[in-house]
Structure formats: C-alpha cells, structure tokens
Protein backbone atom coordinates (compact mmCIF):
# COMPACT_ATOMS: atom_id res chain seq x y z
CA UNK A 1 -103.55 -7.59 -11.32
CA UNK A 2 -99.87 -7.44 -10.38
CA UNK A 3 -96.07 -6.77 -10.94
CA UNK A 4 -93.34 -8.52 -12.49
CA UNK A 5 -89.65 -7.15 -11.41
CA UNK A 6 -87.15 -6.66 -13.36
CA UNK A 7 -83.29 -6.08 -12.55
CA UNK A 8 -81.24 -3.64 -14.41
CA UNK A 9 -77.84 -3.61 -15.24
CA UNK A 10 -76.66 -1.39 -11.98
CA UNK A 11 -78.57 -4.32 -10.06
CA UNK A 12 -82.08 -1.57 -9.28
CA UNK A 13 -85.73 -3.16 -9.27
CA UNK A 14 -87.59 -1.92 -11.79
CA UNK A 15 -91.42 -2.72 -11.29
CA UNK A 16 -93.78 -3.70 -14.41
CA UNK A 17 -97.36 -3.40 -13.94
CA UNK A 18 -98.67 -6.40 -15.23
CA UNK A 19 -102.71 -7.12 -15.01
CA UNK A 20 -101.69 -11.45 -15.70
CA UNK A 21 -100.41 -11.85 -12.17
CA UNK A 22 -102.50 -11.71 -8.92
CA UNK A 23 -99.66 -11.99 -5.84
CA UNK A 24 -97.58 -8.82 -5.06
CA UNK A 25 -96.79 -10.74 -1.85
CA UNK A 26 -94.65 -13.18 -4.61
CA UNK A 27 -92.83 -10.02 -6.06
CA UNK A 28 -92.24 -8.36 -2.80
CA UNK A 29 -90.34 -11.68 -1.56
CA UNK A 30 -88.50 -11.78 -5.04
CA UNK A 31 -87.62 -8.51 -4.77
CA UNK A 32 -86.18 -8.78 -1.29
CA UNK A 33 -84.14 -11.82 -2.63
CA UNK A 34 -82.84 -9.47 -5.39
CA UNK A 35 -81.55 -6.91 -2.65
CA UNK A 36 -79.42 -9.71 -1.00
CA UNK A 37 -78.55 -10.86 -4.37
CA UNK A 38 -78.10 -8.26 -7.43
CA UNK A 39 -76.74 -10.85 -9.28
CA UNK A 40 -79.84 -12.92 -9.48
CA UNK A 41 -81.74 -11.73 -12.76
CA UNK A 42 -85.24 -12.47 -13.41
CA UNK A 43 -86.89 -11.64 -16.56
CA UNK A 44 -90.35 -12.95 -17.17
CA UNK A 45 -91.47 -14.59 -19.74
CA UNK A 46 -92.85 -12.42 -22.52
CA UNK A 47 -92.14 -8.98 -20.49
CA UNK A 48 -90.13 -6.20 -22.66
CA UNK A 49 -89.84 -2.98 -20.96
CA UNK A 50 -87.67 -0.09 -21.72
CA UNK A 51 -84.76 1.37 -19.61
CA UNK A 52 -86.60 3.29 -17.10
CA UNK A 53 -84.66 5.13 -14.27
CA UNK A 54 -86.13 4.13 -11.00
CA UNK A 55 -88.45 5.58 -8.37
CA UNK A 56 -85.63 5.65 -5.78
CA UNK A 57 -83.07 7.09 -8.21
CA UNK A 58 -85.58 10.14 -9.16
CA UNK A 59 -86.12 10.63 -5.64
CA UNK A 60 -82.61 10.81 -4.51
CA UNK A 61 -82.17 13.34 -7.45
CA UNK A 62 -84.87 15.32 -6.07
CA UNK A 63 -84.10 15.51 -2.27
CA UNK A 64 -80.90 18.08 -2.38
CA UNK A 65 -83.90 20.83 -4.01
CA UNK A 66 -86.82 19.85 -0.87
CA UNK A 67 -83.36 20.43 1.19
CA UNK A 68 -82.81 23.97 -0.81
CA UNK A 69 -86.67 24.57 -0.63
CA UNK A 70 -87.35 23.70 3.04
CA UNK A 71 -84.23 25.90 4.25
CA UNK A 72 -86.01 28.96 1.38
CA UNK A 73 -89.08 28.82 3.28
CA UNK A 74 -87.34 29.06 6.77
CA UNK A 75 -85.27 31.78 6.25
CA UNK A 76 -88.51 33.73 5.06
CA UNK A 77 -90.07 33.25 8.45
CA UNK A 78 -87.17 34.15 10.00
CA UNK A 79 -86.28 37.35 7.36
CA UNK A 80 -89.57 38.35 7.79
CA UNK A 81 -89.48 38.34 11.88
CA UNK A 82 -86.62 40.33 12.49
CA UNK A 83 -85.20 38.43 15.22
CA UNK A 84 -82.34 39.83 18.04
CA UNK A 85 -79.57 37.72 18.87
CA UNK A 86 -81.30 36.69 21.70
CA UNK A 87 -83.21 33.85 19.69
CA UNK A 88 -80.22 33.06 18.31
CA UNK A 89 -80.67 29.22 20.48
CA UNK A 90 -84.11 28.56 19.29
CA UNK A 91 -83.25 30.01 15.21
CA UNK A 92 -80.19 27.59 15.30
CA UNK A 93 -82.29 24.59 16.71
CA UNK A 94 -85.17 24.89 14.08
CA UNK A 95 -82.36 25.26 11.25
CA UNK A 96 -80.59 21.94 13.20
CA UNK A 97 -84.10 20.15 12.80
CA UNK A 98 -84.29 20.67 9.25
CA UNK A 99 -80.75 19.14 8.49
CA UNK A 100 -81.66 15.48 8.03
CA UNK A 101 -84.18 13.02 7.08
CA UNK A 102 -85.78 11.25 4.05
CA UNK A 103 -88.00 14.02 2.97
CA UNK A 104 -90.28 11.49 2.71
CA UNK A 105 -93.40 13.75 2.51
CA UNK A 106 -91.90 16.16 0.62
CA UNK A 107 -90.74 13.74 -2.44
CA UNK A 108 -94.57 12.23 -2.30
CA UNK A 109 -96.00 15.73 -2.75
CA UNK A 110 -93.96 15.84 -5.81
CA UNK A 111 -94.86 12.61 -6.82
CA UNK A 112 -98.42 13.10 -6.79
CA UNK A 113 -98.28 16.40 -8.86
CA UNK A 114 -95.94 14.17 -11.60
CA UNK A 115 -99.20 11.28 -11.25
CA UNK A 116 -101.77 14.18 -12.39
CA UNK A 117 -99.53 15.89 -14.83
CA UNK A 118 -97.37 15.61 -17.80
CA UNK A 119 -94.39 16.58 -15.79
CA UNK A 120 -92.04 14.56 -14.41
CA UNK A 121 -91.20 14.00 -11.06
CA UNK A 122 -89.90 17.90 -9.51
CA UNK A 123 -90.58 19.62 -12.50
CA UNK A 124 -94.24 20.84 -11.10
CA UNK A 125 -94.83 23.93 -9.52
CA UNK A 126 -95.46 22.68 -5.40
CA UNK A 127 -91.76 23.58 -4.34
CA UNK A 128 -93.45 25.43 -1.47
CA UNK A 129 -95.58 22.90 -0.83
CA UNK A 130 -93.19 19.90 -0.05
CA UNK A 131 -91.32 22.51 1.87
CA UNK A 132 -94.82 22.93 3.83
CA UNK A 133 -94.69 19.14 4.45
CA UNK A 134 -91.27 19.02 5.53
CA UNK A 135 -91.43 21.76 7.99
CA UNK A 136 -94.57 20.26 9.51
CA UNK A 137 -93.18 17.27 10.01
CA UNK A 138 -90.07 18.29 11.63
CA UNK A 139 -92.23 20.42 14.26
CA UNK A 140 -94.29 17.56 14.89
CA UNK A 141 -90.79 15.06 15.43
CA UNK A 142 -90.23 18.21 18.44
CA UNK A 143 -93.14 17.43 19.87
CA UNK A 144 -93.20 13.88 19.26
CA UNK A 145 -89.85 13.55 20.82
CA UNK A 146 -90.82 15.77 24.07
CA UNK A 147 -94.12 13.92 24.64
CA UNK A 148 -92.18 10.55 24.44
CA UNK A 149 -89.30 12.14 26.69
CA UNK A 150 -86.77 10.94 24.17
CA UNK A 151 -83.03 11.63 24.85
CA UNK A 152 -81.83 11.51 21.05
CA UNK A 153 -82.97 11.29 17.24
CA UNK A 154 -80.48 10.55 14.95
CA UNK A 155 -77.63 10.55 17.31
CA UNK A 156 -78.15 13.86 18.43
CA UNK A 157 -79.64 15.11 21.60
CA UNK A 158 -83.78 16.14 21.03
CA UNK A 159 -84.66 19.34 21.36
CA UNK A 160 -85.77 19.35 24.90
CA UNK A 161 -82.17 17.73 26.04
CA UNK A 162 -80.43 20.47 24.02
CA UNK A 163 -82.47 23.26 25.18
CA UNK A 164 -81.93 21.91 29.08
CA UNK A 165 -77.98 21.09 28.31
CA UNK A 166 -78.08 25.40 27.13
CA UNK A 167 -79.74 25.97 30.20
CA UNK A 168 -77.16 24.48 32.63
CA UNK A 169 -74.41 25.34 30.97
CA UNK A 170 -75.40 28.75 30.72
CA UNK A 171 -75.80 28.94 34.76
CA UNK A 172 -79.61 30.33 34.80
CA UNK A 173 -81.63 30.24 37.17
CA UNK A 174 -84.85 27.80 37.44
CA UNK A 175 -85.42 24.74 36.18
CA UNK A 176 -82.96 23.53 33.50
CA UNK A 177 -85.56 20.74 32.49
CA UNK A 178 -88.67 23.13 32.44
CA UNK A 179 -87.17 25.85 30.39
CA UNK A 180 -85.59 22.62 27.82
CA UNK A 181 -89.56 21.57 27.69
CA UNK A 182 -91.00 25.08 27.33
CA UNK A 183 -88.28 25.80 24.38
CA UNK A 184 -89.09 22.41 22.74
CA UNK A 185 -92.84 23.52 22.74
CA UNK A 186 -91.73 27.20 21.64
CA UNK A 187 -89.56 25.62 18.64
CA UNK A 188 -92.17 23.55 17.39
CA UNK A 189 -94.97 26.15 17.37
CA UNK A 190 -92.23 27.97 15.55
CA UNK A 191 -91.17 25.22 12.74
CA UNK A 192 -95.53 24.72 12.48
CA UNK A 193 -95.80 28.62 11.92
CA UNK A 194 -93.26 28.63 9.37
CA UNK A 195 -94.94 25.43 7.52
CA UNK A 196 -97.57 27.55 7.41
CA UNK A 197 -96.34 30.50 5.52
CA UNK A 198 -95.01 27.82 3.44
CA UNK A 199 -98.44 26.62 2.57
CA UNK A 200 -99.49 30.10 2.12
CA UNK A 201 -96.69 30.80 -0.74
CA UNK A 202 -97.86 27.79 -2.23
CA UNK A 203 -101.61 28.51 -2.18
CA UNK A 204 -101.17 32.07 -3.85
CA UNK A 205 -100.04 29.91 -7.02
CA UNK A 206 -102.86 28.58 -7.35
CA UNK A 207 -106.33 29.58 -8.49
CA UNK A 208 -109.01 30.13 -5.81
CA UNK A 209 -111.15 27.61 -5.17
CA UNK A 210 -107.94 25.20 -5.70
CA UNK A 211 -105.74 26.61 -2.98
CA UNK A 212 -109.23 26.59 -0.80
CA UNK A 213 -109.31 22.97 -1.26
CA UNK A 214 -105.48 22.25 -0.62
CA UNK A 215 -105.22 24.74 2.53
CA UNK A 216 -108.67 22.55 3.72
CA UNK A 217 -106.39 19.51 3.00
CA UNK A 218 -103.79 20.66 4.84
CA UNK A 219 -105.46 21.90 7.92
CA UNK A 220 -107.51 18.54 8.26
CA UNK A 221 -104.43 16.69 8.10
CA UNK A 222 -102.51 17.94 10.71
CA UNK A 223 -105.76 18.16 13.17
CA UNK A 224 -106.21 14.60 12.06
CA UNK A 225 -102.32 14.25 13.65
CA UNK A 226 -102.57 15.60 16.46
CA UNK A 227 -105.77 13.51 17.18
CA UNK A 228 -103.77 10.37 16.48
CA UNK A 229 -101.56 11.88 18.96
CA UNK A 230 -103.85 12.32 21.80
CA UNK A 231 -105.10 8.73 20.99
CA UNK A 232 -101.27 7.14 21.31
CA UNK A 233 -100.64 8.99 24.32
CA UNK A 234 -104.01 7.83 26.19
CA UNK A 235 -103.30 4.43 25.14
CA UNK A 236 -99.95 4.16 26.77
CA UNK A 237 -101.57 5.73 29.87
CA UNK A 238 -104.22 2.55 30.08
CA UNK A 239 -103.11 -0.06 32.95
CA UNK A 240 -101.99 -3.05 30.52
CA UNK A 241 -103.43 -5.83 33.01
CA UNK A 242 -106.80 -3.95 32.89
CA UNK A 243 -106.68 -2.86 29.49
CA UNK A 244 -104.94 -5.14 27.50
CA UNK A 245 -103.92 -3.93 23.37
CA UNK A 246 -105.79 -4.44 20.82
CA UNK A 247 -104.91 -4.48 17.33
CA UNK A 248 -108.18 -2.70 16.07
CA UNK A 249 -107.23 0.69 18.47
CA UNK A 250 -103.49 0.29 17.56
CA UNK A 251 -104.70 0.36 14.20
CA UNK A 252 -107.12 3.35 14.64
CA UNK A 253 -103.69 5.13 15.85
CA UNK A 254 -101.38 4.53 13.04
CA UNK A 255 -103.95 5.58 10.54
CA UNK A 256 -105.03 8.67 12.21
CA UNK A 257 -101.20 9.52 13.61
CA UNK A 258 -99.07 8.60 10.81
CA UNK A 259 -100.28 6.71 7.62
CA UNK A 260 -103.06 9.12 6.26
CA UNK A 261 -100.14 12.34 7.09
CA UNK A 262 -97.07 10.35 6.41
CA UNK A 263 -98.26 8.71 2.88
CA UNK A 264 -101.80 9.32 2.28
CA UNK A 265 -101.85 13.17 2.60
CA UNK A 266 -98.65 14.43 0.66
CA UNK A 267 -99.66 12.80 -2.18
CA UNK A 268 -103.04 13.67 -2.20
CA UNK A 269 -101.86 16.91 -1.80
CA UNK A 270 -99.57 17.29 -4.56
CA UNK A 271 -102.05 15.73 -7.00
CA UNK A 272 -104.24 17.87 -6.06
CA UNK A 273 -102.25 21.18 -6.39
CA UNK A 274 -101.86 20.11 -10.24
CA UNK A 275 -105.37 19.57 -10.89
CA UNK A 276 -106.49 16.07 -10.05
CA UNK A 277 -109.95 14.98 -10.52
CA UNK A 278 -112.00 13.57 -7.43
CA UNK A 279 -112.08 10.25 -9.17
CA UNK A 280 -108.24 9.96 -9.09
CA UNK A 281 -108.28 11.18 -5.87
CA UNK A 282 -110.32 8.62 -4.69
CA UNK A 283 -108.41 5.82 -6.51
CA UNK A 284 -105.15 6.59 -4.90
CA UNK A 285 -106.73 6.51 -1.23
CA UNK A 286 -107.96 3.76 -1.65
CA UNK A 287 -104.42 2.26 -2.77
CA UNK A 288 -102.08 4.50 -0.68
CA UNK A 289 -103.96 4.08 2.66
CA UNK A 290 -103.45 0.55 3.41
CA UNK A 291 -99.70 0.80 2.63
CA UNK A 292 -99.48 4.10 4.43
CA UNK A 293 -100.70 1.57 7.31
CA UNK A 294 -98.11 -1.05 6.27
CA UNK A 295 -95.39 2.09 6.72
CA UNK A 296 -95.77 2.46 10.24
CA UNK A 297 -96.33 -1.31 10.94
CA UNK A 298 -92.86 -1.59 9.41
CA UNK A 299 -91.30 1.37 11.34
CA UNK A 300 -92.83 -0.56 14.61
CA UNK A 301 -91.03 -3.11 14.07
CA UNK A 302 -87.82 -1.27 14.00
CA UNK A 303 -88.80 0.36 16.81
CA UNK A 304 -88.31 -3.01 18.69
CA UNK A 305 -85.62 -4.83 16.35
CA UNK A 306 -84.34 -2.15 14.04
CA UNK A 307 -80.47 -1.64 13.91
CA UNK A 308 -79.52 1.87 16.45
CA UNK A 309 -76.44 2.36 14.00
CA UNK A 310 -79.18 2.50 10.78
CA UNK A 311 -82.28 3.80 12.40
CA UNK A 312 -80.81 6.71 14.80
CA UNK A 313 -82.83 5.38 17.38
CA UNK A 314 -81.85 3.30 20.47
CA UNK A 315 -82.25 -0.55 20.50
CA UNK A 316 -86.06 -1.22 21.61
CA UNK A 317 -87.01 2.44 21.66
CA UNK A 318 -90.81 1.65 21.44
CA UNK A 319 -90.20 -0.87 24.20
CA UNK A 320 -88.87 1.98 26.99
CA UNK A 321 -91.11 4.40 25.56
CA UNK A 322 -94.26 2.01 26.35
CA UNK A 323 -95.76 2.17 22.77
CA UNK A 324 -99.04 0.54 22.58
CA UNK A 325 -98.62 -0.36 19.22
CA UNK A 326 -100.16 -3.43 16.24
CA UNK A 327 -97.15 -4.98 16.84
CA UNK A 328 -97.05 -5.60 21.07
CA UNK A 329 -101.05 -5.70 20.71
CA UNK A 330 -100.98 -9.24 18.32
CA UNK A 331 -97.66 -10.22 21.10
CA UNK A 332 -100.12 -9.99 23.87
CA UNK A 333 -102.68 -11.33 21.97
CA UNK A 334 -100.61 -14.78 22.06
CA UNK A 335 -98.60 -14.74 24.72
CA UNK A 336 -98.39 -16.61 27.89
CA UNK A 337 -99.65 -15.41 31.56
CA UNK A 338 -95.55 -15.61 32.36
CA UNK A 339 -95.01 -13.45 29.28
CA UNK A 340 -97.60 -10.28 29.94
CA UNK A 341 -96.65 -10.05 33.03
CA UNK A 342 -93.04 -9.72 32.13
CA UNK A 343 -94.40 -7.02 29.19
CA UNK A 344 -96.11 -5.40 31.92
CA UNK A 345 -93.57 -4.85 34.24
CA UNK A 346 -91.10 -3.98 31.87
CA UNK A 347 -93.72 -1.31 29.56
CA UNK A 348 -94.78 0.34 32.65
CA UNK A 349 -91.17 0.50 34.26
CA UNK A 350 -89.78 4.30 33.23
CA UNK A 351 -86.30 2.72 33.45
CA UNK A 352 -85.70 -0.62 32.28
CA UNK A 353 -82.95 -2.42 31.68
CA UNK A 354 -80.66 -3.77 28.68
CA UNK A 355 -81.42 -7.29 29.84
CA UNK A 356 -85.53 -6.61 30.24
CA UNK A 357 -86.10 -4.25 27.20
CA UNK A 358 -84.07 -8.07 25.43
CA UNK A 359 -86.52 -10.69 27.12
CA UNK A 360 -89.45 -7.99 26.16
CA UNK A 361 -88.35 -8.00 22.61
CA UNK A 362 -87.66 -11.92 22.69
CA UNK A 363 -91.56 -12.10 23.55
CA UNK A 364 -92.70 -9.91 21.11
CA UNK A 365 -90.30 -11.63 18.41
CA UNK A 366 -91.78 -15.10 19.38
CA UNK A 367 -95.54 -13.97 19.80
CA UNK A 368 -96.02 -11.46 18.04
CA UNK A 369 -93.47 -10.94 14.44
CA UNK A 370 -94.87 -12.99 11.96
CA UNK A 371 -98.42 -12.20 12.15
CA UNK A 372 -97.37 -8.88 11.83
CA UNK A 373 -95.20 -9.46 8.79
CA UNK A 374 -98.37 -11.47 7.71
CA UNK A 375 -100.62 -8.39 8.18
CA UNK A 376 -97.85 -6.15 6.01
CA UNK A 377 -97.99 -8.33 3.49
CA UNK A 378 -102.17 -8.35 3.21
CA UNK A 379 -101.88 -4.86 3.44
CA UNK A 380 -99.34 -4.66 0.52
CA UNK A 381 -101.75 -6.82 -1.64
CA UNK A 382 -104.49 -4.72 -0.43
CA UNK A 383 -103.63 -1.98 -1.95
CA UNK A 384 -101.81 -3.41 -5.29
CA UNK A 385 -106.16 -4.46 -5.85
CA UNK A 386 -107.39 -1.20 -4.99
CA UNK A 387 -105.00 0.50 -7.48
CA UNK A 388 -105.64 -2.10 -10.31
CA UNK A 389 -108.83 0.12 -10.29
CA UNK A 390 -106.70 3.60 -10.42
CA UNK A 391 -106.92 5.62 -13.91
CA UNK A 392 -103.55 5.87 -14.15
CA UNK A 393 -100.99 4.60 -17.48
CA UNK A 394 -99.17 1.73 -16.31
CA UNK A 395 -96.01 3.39 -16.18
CA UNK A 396 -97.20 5.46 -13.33
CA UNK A 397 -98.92 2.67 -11.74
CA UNK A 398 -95.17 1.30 -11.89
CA UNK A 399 -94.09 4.11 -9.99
CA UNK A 400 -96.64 3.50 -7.50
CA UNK A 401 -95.93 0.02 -6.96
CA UNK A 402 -92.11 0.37 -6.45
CA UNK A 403 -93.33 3.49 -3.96
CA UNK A 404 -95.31 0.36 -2.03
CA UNK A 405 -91.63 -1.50 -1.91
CA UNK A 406 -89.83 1.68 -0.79
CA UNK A 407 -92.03 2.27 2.34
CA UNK A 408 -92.63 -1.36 3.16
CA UNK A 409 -88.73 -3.11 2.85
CA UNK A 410 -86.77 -0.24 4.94
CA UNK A 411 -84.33 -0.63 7.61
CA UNK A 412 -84.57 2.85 8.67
C-alpha cells in the first residue's frame, strides 16, 4: 500500500492512494521537497487522476462556518444565562478565547461525517458538534495554560495574566494573582459548560441510541484528557536524577492527553454522528491513532525549536515549562553525564535563562532530534498500513492520507 503525489497547477499536493507502493516515508520526503519547491512536478508513471480540490483547500473553506458555529453556540449559553454587567470580564474573555486557532477538531468532526456519508466535507448535519469540539478545547487551552503558568498564547496574555492585569488595574483588594487563577478556573468551567450544551443541541438531532453513543464518546474523551493531564503534570513533578524519562510514559501521555482527543476522537465522532458502522470505526483507529501520536511528537518539537513569530509561543516553551515529553525522554536517553545534568538544572530551574533554555535545546537537538523524526516517520507508515485495511473508496483514503501530511509537516 501507499501514495503517489501529485502537484497541481497552483503548486498544492494532491495525494493518490495507490496499493503498488509500500513507503509513505518516500512520499512524505517528496512532498516536503515539493513545499520548498512548487516548481518541481512529479507525475508517476501510469497515474491519471482528476482535478481534485485539496484537503487543505476544503478545510480553509470550511473554518469561517466552525468560526460562525462556535460563536452560535456561545452566545446561547450566554442568552440563555442572563448575565449582569458584572460578568462582563469573564463573557469578554471566553468570546477572546474563541477568536483564533486552526479549528483543528472541529474540521475533523466534519471530516469524519463526509468519510461515512455521501456528503461532502461541511455539508453534514454536526454543526453543533464541531462547535462542541471547539469550545472544549479552548476551555481545556485555559486550563492548560494556568497549570503550566504560561504568560502568553498567541501573543496575547493567558487568561490568568489577563484576569490578574484586571485585577490590579482595577485597585481591588486581595491577591491580584489568586483572583487571575480563580477566574482562569471560573472561565474554563464556563467555556466546558457551554461545550456541553453544544453537545446537547447536537445530540437532539439525532436518534436515541445514536446520540447515547456520541454523548458516551464525548464524555470518555474528555475524562480520558484530563487523565493525560494529571499524568503530564506528575511527570514533571518526578526528580529527573531519580526518575529519569522514558519514552514509553511520555508516550502513555500524548496518547491519553492529546492524540486520541486532538485527532482520534473528532473524527470518530463525526463519523459516528452520520451513521458509521463499528467496522469503520475500528479501521480508522487503528489508522488515525498512531498519527494522532505523530501530531503531538511534531508539536514537541516546536515546543523546543519551533519559530515564536509562527507558533505564538515563546522560543523553548516546553524547555521553561519542564515538559517531560518523547522528545527530552530519547535526549536523555543518549546523552552524556555533562549533558543531564545541565537538562536537570536547567528543567527544574523556574527561571532560566536565554543562554540555558539554548545549550538545553542544543542537547536535545544533538541527542535527541532525529530519532524522534525517525519515530514520526514509523508512525506515519504505521498508520498508512493500518488504513490499507480501512473500507473506504480510495478517494477518501486520499483525503486521509493528505490529513496524515497536514498534522505531521506543520510549523505551527
């Protein structure tokens, strides 16, 4: 099994499902190479495809209606509540929250309700569910960013920051800092509650036993999160000299934290809300979970190397925050008495500098990087097998493929 690329005029990868080749880790470089290089064509021998608009295109169509949808199902919650002006700080912060991002989870519920069905991609009924998905995820960022005591997300202050500045420059009394975590914790109880409603609209659309099974879906996932969440935060608790990383518990993290809610779930989700059989189900776990693992391996690494200006994120973010993750478990793994102890002191230091959080990443770049990459890649071809098996047309399987190249080669 395997793909074959193809470039279209505007310079776009097209995948081809093609059962004659057996390396996606060969396409995924090629493709890569295309990126740098639109110019470059390459048309394989005896491959004849139609024009096809791609996955990325469809899904940049589609975001501006998850953007109309998510906002819907906030206002209801908030319509239906009745606030005073009072709330006006925490309303304005939750409809802040919800004003950028890929939508990432949203446009994968819609893509698994277009793998089920005859529709195409946004033209099934599970509006309210990607807005579900997309207000759940931007409670859970809240959280996130208050747990990791971040200072910004996309070049704005976190919640917690913002809530503290209002505090201060308000002139209350107390703790500026307490009442910006308390507020934090208040706004994303209220983004969960409205993702909730959300899921609620959606389930009444669907017949009984069906929106029993999604709303069982749903709840599992996001208990499964916060699991994952307890997990990453005990890990980056553990003395590193006495309880060095290892990749199998970093791994047990990302899948229980992010890939199974980030990739795994929303699809599942939305092909299930239009009627999926078990035996599809099945087929796209088994092909979805191993690059839902690949996702956050990739956003790891741009935790340590990833460009501030693309990713919103400050230079070696994961390094200051003391993330325990694959990536600094395979760098410890190889690196040198000298080098732990240098990780050590500067993972465990709340306040490290420019020049430290550098040397740290130089370790991880030298020890660590390419196995990782290496482990991507496996991952990649792991799941291009496992959907060979999936009992799907190929021009779906095309759209999963390219879906596998979307998550995997990001800068952001």
């Amino acid at each position: 099994m395997g793909t074959a690329p193809i470039s279209s005029d505007d310079g776009a990868i097209i995948y081809h499902y093609n059962p004659t080749l057996t390396k996606f880790s060969q396409t995924l470089a090629l493709t890569q190479h295309f990126m740098l290089n639109k110019a470059n064509l390459y048309s394989p021998p005896c491959t004849r495809l139609k024009r096809m608009t791609t996955l990325a295109k469809r899904f940049a169509a589609l975001r501006p209606r998850i953007d109309l949808d998510t906002t819907r199902a906030l206002d209801e919650t908030v319509a239906a509540l009745n606030p005073g002006d009072t709330a006006t700080d925490l309303l304005d912060a939750a409809k802040d929250s919800l004003r950028s991002g890929k939508r990432l989870r949203a446009l994968l519920v819609h893509l698994g309700a277009s793998l089920t069905s005859e529709k195409t991609l946004g033209d099934n009924d599970v509006h309210w569910l990607g807005a579900a998905l997309e207000l759940y995820q931007a409670s859970a960022l809240v959280h996130d960013d208050l747990i990791d005591k971040a200072l910004t997300r996309r070049g704005i202050a976190t919640p917690h920051i913002r809530f503290a500045h209002i505090h201060t420059q308000s002139s209350w009394t107390g703790s500026a800092s307490d009442f910006g975590t308390a507020a934090a914790l208040l706004l994303g109880d209220f983004l969960f509650s409205a993702a909730e409603l959300a899921t609620i609209r959606q389930s009444e659309r669907l017949p009984h036993d069906l929106a029993t099974r999604v709303l069982t879906r749903y709840a599992l996932m996001h208990t499964e999160v916060a699991l994952g969440q307890y997990l990453d935060v005990h890990s980056e608790n553990l003395p590193l000299h006495t309880y060095g990383p290892k990749v199998c518990d970093a791994q047990e993290v990302v899948l229980r934290k992010s890939a199974r809610y980030s990739i795994v779930q929303p699809t599942l989700l939305g092909a299930l809300s239009a009627g999926a059989t078990d035996t599809l189900l099945h087929s796209l776990e088994a092909a979805l979970t191993p690059w839902g693992i690949a996702f956050q391996l990739r956003d790891d690494d741009l935790g340590v190397f990833g460009d501030p200006q693309i990713t919103g994120k400050p230079a070696g973010d994961d390094i200051r925050e003391g993330k325990r993750t694959v990536l600094l478990a395979l760098a410890w793994k190889n690196a040198s008495k000298e080098e732990r102890l240098h990780l050590q002191h500067t993972l465990g230091n709340p306040n490290p500098g420019p020049s430290e959080i550098a040397a740290a990443a130089d370790i991880i770049a030298a020890q660590g990087r390419a196995e990782h990459e290496e482990l991507i890649t496996r991952l990649i071809d792991e799941g291009v097998c496992a959907l060979d098996a999936c009992p799907l047309a190929d021009e779906k399987k095309n759209d999963l493929l390219e879906l596998a190249h979307i998550i995997t080669a990001r800068a952001r």
